[in-house]
N, C-alpha and C. Protein backbone atom coordinates (compact mmCIF):
# COMPACT_ATOMS: atom_id res chain seq x y z
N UNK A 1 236.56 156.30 95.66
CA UNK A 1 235.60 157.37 95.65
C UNK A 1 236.26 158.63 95.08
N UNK A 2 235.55 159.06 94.11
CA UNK A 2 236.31 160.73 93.83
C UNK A 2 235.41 161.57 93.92
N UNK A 3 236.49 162.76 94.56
CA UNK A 3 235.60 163.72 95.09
C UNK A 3 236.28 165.38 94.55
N UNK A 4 235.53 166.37 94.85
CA UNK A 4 236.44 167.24 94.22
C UNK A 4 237.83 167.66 95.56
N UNK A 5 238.81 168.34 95.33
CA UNK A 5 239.68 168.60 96.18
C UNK A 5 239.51 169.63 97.22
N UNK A 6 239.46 170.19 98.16
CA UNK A 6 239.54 171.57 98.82
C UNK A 6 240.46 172.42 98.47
N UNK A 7 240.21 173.64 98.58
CA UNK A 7 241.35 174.70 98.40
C UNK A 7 242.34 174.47 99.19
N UNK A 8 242.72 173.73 100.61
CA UNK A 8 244.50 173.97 100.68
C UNK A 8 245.08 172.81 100.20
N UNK A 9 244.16 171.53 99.81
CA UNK A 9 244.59 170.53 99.09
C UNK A 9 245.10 170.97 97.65
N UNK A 10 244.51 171.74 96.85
CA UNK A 10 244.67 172.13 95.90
C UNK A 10 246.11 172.94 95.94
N UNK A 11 246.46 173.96 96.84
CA UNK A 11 247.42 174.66 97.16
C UNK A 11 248.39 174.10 97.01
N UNK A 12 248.34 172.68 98.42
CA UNK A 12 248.95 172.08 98.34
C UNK A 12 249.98 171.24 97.52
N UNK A 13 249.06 170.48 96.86
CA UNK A 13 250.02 169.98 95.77
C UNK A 13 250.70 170.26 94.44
N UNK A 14 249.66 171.76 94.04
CA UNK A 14 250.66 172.94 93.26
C UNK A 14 252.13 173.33 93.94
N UNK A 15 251.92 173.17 95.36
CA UNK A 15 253.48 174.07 95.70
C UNK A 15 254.57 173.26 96.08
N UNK A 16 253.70 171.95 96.39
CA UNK A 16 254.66 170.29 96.01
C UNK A 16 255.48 170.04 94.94
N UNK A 17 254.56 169.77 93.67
CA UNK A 17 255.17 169.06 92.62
C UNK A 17 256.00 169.97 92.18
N UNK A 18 256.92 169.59 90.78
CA UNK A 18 257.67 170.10 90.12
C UNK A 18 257.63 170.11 88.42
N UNK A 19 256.91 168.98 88.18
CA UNK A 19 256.54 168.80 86.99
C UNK A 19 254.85 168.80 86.68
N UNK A 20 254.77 169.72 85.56
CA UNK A 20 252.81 169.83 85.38
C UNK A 20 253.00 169.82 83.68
N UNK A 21 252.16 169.85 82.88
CA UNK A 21 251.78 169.76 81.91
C UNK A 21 250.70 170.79 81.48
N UNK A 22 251.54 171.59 80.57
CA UNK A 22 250.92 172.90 79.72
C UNK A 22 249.88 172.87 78.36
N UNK A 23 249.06 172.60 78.76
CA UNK A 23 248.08 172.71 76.84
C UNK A 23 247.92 174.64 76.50
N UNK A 24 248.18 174.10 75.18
CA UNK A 24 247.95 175.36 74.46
C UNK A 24 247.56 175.29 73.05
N UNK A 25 247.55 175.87 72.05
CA UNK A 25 247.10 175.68 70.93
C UNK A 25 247.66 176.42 69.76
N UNK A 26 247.94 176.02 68.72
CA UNK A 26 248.76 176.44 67.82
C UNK A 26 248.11 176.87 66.59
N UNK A 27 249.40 177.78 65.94
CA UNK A 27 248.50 178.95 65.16
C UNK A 27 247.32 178.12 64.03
N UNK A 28 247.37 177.04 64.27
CA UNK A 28 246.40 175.98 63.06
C UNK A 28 245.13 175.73 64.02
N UNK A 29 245.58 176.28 64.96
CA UNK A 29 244.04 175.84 65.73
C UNK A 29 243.99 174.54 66.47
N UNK A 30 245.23 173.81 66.36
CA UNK A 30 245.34 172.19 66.71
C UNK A 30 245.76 172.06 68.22
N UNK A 31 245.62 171.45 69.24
CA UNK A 31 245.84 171.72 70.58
C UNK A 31 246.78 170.85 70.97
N UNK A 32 247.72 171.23 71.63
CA UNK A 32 249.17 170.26 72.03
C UNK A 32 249.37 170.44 73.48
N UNK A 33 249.88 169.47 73.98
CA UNK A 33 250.77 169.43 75.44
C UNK A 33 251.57 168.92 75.63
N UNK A 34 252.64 169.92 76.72
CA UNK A 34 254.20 169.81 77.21
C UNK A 34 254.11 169.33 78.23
N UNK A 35 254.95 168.81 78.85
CA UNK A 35 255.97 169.02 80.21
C UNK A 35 256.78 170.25 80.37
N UNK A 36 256.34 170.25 81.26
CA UNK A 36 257.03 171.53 82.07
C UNK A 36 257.64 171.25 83.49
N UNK A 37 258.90 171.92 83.79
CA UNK A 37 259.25 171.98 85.37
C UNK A 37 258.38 173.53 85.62
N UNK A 38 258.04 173.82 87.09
CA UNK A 38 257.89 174.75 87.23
C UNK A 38 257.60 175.20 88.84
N UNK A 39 257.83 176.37 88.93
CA UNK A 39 257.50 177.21 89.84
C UNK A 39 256.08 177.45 90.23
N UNK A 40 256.09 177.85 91.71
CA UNK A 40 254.13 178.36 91.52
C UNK A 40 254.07 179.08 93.41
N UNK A 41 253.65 179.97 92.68
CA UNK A 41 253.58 181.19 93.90
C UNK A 41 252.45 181.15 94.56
N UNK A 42 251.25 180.62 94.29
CA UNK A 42 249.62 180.49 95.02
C UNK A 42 248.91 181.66 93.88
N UNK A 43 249.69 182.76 93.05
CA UNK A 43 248.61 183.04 92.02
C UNK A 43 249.07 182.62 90.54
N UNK A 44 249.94 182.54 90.40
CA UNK A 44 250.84 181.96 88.76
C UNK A 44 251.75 181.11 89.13
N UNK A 45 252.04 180.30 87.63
CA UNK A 45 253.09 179.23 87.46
C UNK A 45 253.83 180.15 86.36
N UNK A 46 255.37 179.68 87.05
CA UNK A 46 256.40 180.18 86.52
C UNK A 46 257.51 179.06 85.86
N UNK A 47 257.52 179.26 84.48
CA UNK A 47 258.61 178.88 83.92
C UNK A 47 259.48 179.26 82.94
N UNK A 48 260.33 178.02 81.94
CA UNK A 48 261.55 178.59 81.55
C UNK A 48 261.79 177.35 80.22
N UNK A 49 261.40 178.23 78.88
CA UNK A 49 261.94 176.95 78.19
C UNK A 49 262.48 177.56 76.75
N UNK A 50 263.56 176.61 76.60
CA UNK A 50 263.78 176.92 75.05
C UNK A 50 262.91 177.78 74.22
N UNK A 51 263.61 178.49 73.23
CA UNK A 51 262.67 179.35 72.06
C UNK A 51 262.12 177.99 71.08
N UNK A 52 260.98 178.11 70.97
CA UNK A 52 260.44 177.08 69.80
C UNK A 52 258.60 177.03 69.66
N UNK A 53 258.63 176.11 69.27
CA UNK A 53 257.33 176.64 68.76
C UNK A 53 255.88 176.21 70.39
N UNK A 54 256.24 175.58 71.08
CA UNK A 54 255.67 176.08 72.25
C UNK A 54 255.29 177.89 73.04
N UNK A 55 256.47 178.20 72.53
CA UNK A 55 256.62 179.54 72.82
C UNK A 55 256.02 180.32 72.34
N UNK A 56 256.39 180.10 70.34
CA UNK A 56 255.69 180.76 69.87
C UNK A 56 253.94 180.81 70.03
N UNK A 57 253.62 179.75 69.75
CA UNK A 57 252.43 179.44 69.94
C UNK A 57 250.98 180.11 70.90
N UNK A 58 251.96 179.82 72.10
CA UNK A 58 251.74 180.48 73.06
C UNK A 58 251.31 181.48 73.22
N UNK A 59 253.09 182.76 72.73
CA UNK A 59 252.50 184.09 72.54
C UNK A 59 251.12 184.40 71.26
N UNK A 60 250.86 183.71 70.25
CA UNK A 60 249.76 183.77 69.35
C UNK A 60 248.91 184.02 70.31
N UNK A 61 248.64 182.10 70.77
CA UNK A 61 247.27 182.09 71.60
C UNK A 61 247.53 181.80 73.55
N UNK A 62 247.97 182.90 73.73
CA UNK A 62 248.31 182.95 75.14
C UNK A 62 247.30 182.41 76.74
N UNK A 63 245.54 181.42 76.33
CA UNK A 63 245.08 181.11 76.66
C UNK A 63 245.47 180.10 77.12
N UNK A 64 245.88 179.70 78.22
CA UNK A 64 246.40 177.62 78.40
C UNK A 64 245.62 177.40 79.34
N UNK A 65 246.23 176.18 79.73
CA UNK A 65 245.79 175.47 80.44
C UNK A 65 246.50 174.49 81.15
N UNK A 66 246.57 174.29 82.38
CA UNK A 66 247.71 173.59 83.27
C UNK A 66 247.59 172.31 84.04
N UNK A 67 248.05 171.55 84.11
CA UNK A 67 247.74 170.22 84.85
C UNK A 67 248.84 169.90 86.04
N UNK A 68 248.74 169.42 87.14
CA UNK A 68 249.42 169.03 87.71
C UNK A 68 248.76 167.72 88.94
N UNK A 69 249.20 167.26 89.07
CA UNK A 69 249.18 165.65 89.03
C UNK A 69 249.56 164.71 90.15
N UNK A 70 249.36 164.01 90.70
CA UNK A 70 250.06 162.78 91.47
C UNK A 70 249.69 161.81 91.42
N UNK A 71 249.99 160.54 91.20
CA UNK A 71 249.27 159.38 90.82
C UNK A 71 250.12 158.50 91.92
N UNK A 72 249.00 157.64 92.88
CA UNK A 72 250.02 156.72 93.49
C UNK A 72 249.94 155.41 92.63
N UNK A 73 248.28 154.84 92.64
CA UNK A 73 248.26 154.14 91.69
C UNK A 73 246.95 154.40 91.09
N UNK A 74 246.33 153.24 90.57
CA UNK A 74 245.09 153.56 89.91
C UNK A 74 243.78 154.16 90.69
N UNK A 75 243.75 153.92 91.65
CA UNK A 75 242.33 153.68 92.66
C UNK A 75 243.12 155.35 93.84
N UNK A 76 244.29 155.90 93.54
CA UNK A 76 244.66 156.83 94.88
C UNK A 76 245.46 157.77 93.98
N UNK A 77 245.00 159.33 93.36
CA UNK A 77 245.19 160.03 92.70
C UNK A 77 244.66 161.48 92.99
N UNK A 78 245.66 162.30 92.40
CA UNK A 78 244.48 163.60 92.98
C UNK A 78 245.47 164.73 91.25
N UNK A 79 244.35 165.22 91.06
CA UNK A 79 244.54 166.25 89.65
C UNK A 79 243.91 167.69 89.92
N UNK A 80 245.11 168.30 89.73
CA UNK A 80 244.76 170.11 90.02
C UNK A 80 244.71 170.70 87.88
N UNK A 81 243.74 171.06 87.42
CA UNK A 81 243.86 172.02 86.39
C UNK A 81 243.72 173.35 86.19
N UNK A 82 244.13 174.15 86.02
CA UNK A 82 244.14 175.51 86.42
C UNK A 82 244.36 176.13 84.96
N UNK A 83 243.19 177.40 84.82
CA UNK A 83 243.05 177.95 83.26
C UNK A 83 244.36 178.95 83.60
N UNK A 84 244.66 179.58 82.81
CA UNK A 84 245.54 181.02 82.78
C UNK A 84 245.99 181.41 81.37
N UNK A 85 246.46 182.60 81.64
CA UNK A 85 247.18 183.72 80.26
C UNK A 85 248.64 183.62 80.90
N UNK A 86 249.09 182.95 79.29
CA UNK A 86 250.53 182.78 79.28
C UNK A 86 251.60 184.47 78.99
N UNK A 87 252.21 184.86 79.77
CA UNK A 87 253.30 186.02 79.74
C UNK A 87 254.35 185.93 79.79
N UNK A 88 255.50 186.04 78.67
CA UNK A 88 256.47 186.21 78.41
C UNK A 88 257.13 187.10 79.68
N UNK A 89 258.31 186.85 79.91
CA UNK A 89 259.15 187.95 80.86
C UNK A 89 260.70 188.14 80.99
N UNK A 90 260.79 189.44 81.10
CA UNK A 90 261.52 190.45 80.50
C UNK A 90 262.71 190.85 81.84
N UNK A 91 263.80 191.03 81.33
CA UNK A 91 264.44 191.82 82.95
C UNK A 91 264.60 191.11 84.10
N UNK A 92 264.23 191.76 85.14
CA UNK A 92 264.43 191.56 86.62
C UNK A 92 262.86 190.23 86.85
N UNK A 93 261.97 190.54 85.94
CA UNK A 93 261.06 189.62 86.15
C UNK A 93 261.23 188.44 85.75
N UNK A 94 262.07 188.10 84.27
CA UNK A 94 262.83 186.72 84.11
C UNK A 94 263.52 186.34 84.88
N UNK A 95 264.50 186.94 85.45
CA UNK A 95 265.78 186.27 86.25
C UNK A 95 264.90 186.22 87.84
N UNK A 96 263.93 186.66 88.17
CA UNK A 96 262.99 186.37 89.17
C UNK A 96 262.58 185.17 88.90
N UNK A 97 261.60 184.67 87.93
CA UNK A 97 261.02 183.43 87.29
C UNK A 97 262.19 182.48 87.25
N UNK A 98 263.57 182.68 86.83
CA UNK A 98 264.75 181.36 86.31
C UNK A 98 264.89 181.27 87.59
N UNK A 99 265.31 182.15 88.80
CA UNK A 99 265.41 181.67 89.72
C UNK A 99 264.57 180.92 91.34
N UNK A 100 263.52 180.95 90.91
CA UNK A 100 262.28 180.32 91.55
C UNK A 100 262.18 179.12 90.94
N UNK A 101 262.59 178.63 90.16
CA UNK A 101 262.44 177.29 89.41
C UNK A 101 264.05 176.67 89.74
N UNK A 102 264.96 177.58 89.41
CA UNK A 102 266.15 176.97 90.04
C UNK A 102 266.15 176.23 91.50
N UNK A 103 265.71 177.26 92.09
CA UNK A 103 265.54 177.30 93.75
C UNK A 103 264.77 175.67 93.74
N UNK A 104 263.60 175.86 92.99
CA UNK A 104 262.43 174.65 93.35
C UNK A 104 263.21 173.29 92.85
N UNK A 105 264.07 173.78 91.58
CA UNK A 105 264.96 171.91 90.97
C UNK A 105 265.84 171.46 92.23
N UNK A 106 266.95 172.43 92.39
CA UNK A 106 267.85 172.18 93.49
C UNK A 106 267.33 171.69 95.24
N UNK A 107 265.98 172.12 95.51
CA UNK A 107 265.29 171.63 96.31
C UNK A 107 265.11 169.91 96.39
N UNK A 108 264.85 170.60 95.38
CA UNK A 108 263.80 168.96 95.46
C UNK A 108 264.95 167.44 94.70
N UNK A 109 266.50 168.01 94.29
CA UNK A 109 267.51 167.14 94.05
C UNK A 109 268.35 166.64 94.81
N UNK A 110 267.97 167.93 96.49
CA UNK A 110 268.52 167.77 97.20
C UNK A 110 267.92 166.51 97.87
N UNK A 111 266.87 166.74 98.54
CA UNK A 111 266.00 166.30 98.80
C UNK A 111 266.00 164.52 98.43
N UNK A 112 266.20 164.30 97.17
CA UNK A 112 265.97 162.81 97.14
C UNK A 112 267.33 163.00 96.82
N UNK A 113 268.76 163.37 97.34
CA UNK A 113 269.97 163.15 96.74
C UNK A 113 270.25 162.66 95.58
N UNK A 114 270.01 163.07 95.09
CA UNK A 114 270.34 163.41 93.81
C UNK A 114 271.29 163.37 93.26
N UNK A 115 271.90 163.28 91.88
CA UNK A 115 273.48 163.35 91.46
C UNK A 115 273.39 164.97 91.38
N UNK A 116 274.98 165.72 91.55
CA UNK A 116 275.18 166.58 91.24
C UNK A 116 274.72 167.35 90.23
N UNK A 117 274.74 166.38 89.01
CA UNK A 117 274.06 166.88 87.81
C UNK A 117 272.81 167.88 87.91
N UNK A 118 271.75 167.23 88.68
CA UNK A 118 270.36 166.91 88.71
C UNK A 118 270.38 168.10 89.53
N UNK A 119 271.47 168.64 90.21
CA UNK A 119 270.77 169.97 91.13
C UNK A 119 271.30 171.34 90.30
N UNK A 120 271.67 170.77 89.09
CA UNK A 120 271.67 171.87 88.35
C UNK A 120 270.41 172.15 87.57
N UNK A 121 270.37 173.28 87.56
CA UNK A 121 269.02 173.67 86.44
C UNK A 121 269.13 173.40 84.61
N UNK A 122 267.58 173.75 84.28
CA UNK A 122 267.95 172.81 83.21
C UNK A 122 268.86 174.14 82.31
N UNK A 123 268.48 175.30 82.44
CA UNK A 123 269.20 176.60 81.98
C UNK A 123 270.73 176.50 82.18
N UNK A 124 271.25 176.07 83.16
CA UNK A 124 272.96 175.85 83.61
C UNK A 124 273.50 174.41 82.57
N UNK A 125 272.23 173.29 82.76
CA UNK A 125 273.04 172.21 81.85
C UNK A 125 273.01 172.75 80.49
N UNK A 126 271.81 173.14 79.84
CA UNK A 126 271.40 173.22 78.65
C UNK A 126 271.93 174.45 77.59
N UNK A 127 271.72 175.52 78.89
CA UNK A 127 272.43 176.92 77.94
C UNK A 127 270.97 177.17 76.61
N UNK A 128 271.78 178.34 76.15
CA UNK A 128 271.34 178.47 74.97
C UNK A 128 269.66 179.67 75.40
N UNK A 129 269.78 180.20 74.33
CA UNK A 129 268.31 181.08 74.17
C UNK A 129 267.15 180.31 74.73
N UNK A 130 266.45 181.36 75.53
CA UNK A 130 265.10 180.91 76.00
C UNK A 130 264.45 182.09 76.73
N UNK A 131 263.00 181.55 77.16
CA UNK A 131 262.04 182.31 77.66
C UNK A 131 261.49 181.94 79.14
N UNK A 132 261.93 183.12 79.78
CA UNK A 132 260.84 182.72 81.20
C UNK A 132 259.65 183.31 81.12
N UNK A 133 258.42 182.72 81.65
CA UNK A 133 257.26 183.05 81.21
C UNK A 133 256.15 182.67 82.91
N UNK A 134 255.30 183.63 82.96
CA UNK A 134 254.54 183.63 83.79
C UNK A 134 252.64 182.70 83.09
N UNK A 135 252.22 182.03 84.27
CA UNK A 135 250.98 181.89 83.35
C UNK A 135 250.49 182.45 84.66
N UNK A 136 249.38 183.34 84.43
CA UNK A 136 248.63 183.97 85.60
C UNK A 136 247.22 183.43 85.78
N UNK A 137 247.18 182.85 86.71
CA UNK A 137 246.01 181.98 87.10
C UNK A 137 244.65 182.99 87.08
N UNK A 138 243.65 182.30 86.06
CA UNK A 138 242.36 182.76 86.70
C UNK A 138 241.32 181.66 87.58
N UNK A 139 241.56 180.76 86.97
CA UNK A 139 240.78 179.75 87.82
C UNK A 139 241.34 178.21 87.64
N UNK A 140 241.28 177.41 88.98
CA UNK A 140 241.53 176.30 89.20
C UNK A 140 240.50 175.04 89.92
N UNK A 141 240.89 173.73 89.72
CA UNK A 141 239.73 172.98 90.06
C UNK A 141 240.80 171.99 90.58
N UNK A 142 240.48 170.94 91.54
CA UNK A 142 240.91 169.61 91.81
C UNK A 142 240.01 168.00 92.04
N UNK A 143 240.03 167.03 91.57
CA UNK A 143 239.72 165.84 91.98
C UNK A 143 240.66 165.08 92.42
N UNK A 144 240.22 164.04 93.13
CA UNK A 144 240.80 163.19 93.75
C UNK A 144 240.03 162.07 93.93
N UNK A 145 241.08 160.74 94.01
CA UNK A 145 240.52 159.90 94.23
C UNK A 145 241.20 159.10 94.97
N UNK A 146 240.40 158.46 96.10
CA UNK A 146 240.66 157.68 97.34
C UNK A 146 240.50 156.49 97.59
N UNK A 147 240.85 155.67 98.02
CA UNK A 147 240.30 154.00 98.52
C UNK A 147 240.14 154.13 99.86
């Protein structure tokens, strides 16, 4: 049976997961989606990725759109999508954003013990130029489905 989700269900499994999936659309007008790790406070998702053309894109058309997910199997599933405006961030508000996502990897590596590796962030393995970025939620929806 699917039904839509309630609001602390919905809450819920935004402040669970770790991985969601970003659509956005590029300067051709053509619509693409990422993986993302990320953060999420109950009004925005916060993340952190390489400079490239996600990014760019983004800042063009800063409208997205967010998915986040759990699938047990086919018949027992539940899907949160949530619209928002993607924001670049700057200062004390990036290293706020890198470290709420740090906090959330190392959690959750701990958590299923993890190799050492894995409780590093992807910014500590990876290095190199990038962007932390806020998407500020205007509206969200959930289904689910049950046996």
């Amino acid at each position: 049976m699917v039904s839509d989700m309630t609001a602390d269900a919905i809450e819920s499994l935004l402040h669970e997961e770790l991985i969601a999936r970003i659509a956005y659309v590029d300067r051709r007008g053509v619509p693409n989606i990422a993986p993302i790790a990320y953060a999420y406070d109950g009004d925005s998702f916060y993340g952190y990725s390489m400079l490239g053309s996600k990014i760019e894109h983004m800042g063009v058309h800063p409208e997205v759109c967010v998915e986040v997910d759990r699938i047990a199997d086919a018949a027992n599933w539940c899907s949160v999508v949530a619209r928002g405006t993607f924001e670049p961030l700057h200062g004390e508000a990036a290293v706020d954003a890198v470290q709420r996502i740090s906090e959330r990897m190392r959690t959750v590596a701990s958590a299923e013990n993890a190799s050492a590796q894995a409780s590093k962030t992807f910014v500590a393995r990876e290095g190199g130029d990038g962007v932390a970025y806020r998407i500020r939620i205007s509206n969200k929806h959930g289904r689910q489905s049950t046996t």
